[in-house]
PDB file of N, CA and C in Angstrom:
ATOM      1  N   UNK A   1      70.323  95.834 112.289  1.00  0.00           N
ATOM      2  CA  UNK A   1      71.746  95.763 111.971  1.00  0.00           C
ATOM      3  C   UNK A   1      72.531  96.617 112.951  1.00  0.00           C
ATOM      4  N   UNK A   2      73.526  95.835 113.472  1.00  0.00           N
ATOM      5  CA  UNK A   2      74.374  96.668 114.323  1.00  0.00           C
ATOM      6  C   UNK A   2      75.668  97.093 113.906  1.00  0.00           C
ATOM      7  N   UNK A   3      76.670  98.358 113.179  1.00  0.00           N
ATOM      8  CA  UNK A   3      77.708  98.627 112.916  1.00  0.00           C
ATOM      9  C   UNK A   3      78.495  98.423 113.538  1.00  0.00           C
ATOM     10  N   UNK A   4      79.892  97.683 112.849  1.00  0.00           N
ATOM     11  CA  UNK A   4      80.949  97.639 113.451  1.00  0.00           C
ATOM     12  C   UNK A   4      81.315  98.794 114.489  1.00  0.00           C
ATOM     13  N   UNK A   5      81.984  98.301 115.593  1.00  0.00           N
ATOM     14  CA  UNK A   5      82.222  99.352 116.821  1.00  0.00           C
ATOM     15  C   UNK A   5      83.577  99.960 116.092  1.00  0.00           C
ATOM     16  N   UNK A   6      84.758  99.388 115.696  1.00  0.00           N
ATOM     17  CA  UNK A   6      86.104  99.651 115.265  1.00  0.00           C
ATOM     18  C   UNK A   6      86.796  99.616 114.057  1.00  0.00           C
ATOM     19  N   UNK A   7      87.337 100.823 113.907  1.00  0.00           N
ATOM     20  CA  UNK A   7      87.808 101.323 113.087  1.00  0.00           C
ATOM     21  C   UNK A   7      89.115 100.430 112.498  1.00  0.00           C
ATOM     22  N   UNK A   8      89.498 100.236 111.264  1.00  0.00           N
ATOM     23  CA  UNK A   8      90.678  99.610 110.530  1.00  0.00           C
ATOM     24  C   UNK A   8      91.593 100.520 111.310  1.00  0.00           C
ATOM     25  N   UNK A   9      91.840 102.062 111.410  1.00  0.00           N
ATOM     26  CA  UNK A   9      92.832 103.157 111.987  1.00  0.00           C
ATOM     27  C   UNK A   9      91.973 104.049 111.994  1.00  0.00           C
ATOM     28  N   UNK A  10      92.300 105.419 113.255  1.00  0.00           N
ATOM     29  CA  UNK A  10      91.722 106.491 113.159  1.00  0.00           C
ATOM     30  C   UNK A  10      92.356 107.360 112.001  1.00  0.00           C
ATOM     31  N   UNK A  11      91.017 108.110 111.244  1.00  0.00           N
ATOM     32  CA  UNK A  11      91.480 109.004 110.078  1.00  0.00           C
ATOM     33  C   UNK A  11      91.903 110.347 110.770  1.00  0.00           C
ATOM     34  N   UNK A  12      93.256 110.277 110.699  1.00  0.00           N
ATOM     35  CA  UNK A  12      94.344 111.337 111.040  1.00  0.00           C
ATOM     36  C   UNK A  12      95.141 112.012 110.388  1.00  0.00           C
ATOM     37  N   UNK A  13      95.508 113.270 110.527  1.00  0.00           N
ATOM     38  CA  UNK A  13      96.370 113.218 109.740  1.00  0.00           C
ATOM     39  C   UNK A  13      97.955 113.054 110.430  1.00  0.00           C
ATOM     40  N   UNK A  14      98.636 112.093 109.644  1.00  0.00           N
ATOM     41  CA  UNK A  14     100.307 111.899 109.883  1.00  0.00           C
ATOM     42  C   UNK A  14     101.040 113.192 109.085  1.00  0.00           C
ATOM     43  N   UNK A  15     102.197 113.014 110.072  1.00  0.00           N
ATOM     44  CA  UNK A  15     102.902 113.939 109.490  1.00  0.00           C
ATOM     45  C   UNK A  15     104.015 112.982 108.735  1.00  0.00           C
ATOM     46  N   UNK A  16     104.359 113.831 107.691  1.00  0.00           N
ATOM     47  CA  UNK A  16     105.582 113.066 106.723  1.00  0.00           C
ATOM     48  C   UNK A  16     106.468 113.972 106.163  1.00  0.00           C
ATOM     49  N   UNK A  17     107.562 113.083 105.562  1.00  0.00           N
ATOM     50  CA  UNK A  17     108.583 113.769 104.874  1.00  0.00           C
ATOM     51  C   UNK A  17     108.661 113.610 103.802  1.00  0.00           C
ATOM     52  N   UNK A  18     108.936 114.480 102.988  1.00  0.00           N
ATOM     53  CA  UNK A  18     108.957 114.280 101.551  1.00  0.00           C
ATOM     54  C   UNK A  18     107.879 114.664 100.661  1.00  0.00           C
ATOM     55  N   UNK A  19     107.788 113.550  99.682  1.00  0.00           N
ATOM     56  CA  UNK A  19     106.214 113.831  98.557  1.00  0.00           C
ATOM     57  C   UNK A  19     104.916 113.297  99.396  1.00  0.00           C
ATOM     58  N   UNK A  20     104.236 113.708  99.596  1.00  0.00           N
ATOM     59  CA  UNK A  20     103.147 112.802  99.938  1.00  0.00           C
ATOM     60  C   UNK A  20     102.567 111.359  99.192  1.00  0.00           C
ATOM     61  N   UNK A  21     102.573 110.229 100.338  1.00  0.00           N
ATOM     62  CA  UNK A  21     102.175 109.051  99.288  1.00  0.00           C
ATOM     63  C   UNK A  21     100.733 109.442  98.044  1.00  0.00           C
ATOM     64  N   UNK A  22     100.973 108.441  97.292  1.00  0.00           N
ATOM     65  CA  UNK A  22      99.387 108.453  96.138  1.00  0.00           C
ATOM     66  C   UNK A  22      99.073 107.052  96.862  1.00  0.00           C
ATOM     67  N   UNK A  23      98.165 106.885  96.606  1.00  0.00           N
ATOM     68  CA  UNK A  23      97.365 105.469  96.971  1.00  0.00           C
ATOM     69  C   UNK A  23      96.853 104.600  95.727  1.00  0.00           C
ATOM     70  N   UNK A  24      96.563 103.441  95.838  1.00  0.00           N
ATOM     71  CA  UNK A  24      95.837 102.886  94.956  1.00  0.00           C
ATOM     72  C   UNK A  24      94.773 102.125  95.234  1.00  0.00           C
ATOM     73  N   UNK A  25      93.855 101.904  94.871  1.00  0.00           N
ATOM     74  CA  UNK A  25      92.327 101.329  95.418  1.00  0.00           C
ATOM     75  C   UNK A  25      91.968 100.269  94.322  1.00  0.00           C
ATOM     76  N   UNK A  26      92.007  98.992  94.432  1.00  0.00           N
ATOM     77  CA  UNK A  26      91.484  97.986  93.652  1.00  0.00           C
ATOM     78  C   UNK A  26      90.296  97.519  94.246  1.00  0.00           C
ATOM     79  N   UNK A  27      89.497  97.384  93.231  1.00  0.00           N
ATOM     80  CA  UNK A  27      87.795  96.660  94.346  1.00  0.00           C
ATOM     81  C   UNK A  27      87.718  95.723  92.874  1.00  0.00           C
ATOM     82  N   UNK A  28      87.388  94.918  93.400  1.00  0.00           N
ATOM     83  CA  UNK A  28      86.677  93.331  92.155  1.00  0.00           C
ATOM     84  C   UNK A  28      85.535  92.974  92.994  1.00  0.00           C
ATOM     85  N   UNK A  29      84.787  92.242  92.039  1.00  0.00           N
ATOM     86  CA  UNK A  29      83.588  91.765  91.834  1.00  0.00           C
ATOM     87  C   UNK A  29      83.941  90.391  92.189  1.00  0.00           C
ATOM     88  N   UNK A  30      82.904  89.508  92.873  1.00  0.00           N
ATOM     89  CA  UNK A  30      83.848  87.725  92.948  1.00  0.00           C
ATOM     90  C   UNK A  30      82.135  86.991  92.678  1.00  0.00           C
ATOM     91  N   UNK A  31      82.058  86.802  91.469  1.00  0.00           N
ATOM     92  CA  UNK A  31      80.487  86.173  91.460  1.00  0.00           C
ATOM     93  C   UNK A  31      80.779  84.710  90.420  1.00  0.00           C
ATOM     94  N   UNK A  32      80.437  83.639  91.029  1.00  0.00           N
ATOM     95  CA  UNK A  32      80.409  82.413  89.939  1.00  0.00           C
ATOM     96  C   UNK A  32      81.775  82.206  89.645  1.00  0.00           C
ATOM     97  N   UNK A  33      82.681  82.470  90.347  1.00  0.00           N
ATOM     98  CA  UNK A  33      84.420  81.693  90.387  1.00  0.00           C
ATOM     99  C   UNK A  33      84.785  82.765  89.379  1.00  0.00           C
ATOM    100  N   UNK A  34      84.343  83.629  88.686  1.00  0.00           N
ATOM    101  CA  UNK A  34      84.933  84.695  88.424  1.00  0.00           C
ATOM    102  C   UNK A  34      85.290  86.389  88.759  1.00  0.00           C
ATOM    103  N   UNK A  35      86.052  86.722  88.394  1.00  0.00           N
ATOM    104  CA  UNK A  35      86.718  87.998  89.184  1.00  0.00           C
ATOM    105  C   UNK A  35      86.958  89.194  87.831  1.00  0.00           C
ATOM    106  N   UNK A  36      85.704  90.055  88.696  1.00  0.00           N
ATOM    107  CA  UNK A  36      85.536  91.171  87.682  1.00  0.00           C
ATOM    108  C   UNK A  36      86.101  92.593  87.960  1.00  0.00           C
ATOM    109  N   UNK A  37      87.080  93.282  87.427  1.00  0.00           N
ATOM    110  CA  UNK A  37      87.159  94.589  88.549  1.00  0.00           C
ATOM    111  C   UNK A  37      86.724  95.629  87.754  1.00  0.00           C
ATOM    112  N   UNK A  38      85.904  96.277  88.927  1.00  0.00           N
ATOM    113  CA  UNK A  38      84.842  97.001  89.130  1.00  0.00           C
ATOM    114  C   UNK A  38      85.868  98.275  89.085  1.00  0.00           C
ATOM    115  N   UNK A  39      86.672  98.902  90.200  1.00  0.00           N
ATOM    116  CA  UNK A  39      87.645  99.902  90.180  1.00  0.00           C
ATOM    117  C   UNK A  39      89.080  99.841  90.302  1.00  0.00           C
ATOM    118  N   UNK A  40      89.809 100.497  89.452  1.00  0.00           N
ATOM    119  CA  UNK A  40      90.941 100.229  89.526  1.00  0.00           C
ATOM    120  C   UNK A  40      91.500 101.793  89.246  1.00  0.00           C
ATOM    121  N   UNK A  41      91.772 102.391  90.647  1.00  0.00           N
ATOM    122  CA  UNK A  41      92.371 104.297  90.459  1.00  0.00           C
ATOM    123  C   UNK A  41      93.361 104.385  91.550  1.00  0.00           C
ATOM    124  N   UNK A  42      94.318 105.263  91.169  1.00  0.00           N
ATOM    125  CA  UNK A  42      95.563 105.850  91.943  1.00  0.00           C
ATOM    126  C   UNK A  42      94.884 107.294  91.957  1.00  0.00           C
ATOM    127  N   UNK A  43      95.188 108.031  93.333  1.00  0.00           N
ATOM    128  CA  UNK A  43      95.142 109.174  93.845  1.00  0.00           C
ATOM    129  C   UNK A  43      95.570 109.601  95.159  1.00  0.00           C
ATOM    130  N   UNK A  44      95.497 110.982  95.224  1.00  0.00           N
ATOM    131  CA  UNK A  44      96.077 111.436  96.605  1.00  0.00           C
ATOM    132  C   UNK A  44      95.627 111.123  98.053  1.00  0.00           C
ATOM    133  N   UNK A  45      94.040 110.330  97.896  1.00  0.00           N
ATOM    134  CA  UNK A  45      93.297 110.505  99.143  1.00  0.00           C
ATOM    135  C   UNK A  45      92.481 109.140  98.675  1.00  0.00           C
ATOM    136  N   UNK A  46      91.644 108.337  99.573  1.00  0.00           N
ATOM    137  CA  UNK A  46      90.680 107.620  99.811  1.00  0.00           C
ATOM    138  C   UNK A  46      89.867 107.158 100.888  1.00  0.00           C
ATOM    139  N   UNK A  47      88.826 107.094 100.845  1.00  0.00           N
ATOM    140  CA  UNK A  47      88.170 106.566 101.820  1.00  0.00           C
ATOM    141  C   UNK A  47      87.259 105.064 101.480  1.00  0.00           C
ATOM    142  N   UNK A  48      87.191 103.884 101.987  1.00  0.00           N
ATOM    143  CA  UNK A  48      86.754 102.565 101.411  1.00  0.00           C
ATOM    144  C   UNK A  48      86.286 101.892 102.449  1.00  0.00           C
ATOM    145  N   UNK A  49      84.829 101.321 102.012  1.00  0.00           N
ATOM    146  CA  UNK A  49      84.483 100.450 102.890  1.00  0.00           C
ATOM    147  C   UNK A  49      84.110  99.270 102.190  1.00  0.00           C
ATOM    148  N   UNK A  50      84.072  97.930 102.765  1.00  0.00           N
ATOM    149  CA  UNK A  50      83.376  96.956 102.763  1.00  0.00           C
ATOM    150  C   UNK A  50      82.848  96.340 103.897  1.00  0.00           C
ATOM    151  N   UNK A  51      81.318  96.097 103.421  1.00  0.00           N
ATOM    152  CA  UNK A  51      80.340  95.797 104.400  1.00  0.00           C
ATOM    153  C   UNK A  51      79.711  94.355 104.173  1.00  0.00           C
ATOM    154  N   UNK A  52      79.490  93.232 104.970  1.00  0.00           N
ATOM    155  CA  UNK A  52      78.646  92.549 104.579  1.00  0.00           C
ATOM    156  C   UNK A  52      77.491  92.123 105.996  1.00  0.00           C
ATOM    157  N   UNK A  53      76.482  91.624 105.476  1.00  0.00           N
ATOM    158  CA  UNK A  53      75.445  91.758 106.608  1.00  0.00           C
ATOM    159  C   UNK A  53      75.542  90.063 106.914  1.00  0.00           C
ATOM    160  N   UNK A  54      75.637  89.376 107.945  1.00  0.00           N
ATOM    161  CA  UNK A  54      75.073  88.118 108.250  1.00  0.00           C
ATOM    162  C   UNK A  54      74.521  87.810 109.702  1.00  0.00           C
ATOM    163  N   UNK A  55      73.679  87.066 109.768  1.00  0.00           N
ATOM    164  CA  UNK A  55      73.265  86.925 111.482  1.00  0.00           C
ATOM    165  C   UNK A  55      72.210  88.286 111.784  1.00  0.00           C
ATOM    166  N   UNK A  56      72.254  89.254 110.745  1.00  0.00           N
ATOM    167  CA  UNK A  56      71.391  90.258 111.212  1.00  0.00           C
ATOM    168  C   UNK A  56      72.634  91.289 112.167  1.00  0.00           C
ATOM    169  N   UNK A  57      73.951  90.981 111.482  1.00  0.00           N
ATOM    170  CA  UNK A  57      75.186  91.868 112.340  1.00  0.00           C
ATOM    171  C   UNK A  57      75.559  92.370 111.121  1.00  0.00           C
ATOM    172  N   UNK A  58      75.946  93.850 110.851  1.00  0.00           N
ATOM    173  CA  UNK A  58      76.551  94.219 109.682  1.00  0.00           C
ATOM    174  C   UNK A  58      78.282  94.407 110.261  1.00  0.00           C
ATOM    175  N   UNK A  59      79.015  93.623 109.256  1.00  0.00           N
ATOM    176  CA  UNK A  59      80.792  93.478 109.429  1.00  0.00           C
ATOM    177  C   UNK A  59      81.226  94.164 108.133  1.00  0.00           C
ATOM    178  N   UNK A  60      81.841  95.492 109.148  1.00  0.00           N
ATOM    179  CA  UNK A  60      82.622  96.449 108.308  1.00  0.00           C
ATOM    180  C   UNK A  60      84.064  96.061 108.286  1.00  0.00           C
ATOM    181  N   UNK A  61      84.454  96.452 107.400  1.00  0.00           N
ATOM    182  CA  UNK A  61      86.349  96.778 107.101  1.00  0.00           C
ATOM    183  C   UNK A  61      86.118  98.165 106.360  1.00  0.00           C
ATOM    184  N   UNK A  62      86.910  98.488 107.206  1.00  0.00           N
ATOM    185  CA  UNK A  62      86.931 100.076 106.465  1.00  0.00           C
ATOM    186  C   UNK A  62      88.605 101.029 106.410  1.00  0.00           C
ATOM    187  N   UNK A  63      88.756 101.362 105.248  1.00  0.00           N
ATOM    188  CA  UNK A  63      90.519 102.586 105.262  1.00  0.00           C
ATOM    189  C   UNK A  63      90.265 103.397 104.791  1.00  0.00           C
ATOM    190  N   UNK A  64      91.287 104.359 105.264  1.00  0.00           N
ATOM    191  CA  UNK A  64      91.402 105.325 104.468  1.00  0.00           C
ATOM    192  C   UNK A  64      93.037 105.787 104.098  1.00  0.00           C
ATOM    193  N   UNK A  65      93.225 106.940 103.590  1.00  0.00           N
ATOM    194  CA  UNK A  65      94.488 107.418 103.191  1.00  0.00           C
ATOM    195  C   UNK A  65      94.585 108.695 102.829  1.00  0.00           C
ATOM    196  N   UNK A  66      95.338 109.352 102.880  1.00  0.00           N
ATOM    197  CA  UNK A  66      95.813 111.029 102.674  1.00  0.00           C
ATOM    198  C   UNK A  66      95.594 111.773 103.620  1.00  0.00           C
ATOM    199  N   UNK A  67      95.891 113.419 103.116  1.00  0.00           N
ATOM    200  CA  UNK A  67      95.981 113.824 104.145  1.00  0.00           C
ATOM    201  C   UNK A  67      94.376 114.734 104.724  1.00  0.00           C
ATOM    202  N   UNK A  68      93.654 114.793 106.196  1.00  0.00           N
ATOM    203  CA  UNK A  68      92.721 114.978 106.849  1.00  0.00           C
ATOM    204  C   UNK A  68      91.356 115.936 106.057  1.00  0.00           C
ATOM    205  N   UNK A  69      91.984 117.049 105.629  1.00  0.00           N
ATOM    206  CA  UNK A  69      90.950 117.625 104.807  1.00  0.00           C
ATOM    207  C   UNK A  69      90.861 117.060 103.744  1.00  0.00           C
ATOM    208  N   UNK A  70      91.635 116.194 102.644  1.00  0.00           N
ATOM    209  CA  UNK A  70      90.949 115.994 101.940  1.00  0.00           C
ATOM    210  C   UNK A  70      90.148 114.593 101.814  1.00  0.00           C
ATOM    211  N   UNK A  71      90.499 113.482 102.946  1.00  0.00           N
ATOM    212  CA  UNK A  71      89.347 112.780 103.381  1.00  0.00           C
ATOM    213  C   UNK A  71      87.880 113.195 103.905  1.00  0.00           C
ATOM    214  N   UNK A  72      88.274 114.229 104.882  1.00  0.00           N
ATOM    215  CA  UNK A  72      86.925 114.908 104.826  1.00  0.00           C
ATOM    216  C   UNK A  72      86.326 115.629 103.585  1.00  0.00           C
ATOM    217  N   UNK A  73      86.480 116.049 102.472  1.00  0.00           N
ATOM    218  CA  UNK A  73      86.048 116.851 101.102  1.00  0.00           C
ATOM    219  C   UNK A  73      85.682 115.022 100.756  1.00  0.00           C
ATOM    220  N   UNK A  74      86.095 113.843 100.508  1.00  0.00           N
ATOM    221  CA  UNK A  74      86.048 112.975  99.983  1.00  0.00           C
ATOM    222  C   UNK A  74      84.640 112.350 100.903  1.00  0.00           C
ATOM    223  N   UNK A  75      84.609 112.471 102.295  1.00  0.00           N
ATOM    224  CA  UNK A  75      83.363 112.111 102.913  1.00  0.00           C
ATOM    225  C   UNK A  75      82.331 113.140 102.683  1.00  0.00           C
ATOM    226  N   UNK A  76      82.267 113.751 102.637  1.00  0.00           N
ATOM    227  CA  UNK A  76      81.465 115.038 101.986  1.00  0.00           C
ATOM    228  C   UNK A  76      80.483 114.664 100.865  1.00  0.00           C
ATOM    229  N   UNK A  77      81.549 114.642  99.768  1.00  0.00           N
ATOM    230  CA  UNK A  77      81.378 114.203  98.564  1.00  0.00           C
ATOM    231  C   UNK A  77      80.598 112.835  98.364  1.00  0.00           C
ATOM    232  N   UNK A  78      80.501 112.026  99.288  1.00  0.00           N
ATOM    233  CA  UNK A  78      79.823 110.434  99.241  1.00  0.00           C
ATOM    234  C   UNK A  78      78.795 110.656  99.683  1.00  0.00           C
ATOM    235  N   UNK A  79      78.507 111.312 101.348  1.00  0.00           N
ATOM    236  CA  UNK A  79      77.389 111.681 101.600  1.00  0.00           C
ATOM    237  C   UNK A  79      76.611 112.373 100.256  1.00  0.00           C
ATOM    238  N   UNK A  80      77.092 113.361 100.067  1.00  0.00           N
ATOM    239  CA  UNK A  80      76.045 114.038  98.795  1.00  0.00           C
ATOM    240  C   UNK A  80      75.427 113.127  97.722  1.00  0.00           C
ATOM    241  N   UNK A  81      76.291 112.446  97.486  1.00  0.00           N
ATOM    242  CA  UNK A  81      75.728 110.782  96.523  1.00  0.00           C
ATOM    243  C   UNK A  81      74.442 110.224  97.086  1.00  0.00           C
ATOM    244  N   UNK A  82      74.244 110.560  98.395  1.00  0.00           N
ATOM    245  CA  UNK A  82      73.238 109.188  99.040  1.00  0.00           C
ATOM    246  C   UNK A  82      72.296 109.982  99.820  1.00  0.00           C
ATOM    247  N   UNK A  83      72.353 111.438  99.937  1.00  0.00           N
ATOM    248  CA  UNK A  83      71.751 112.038 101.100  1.00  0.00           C
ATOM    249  C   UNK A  83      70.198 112.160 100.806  1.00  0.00           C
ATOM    250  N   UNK A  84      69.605 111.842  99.496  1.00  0.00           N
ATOM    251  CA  UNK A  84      68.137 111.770  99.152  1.00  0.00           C
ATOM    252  C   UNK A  84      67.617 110.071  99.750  1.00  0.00           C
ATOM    253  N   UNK A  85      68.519 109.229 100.077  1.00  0.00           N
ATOM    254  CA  UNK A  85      68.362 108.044 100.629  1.00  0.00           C
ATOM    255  C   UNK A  85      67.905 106.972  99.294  1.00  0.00           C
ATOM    256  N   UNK A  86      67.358 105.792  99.452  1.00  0.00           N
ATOM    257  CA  UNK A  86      66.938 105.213  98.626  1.00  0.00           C
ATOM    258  C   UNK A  86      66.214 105.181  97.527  1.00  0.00           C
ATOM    259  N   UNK A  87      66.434 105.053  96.101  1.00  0.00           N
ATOM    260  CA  UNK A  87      64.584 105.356  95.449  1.00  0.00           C
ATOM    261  C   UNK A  87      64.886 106.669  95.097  1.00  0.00           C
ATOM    262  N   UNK A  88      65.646 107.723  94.960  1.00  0.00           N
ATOM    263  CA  UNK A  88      65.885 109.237  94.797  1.00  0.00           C
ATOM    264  C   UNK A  88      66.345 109.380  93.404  1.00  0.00           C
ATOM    265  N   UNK A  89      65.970 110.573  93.158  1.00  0.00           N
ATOM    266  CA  UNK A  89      66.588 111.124  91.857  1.00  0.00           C
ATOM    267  C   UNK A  89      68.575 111.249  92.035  1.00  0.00           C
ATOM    268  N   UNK A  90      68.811 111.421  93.001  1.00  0.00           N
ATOM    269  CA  UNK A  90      70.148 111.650  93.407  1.00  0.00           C
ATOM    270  C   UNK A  90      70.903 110.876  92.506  1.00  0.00           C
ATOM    271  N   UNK A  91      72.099 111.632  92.085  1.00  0.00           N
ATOM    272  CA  UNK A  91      73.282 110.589  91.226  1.00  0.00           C
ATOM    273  C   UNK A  91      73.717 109.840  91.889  1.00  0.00           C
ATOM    274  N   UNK A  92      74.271 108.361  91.693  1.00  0.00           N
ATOM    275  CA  UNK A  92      75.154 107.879  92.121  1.00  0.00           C
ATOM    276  C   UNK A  92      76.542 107.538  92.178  1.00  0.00           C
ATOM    277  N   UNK A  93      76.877 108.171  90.801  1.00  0.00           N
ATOM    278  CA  UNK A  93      78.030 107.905  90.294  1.00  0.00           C
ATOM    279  C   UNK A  93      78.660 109.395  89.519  1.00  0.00           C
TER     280      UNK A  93
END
């Protein structure tokens, strides 16, 4: 499998005025013509990928949102989910 080379945007931080945006993150399920959602959260920060593998090429889409440290605390935080790798006692959720 070869990862996407490019990024949706580089995770930066912008500067702004005012309140800082909240975000919202919807992910659904699409199995058998029906549509299940899986997450549905508003917050200050996110990071999201979707991946699918075909041809033996893995095709990413990937965003994010907020501001720089706390995408990084949020990548942090995912790694730690997965860092025992497959088959692990590790939480996932």
């Amino acid at each position: 499998c070869r990862p996407a080379a490019a990024r949706a945007r580089p995770m930066t931080d912008r500067p702004h005025r005012g309140r800082p945006p909240r975000y919202r993150v919807v992910v659904h399920e699409l199995r058998d013509g029906r549509q299940t959602t899986i997450m549905d959260a508003s917050a200050n920060g996110f990071i999201a990928a979707a991946v699918s593998i075909r041809d033996g090429e893995m095709q990413v889409a990937l965003g994010d949102g907020g501001d720089y440290e706390l995408k990084a605390h949020i990548a942090l935080f995912i790694a730690g989910q997965y860092d025992d790798g497959p088959g692990s006692s590790a939480p996932t959720r």
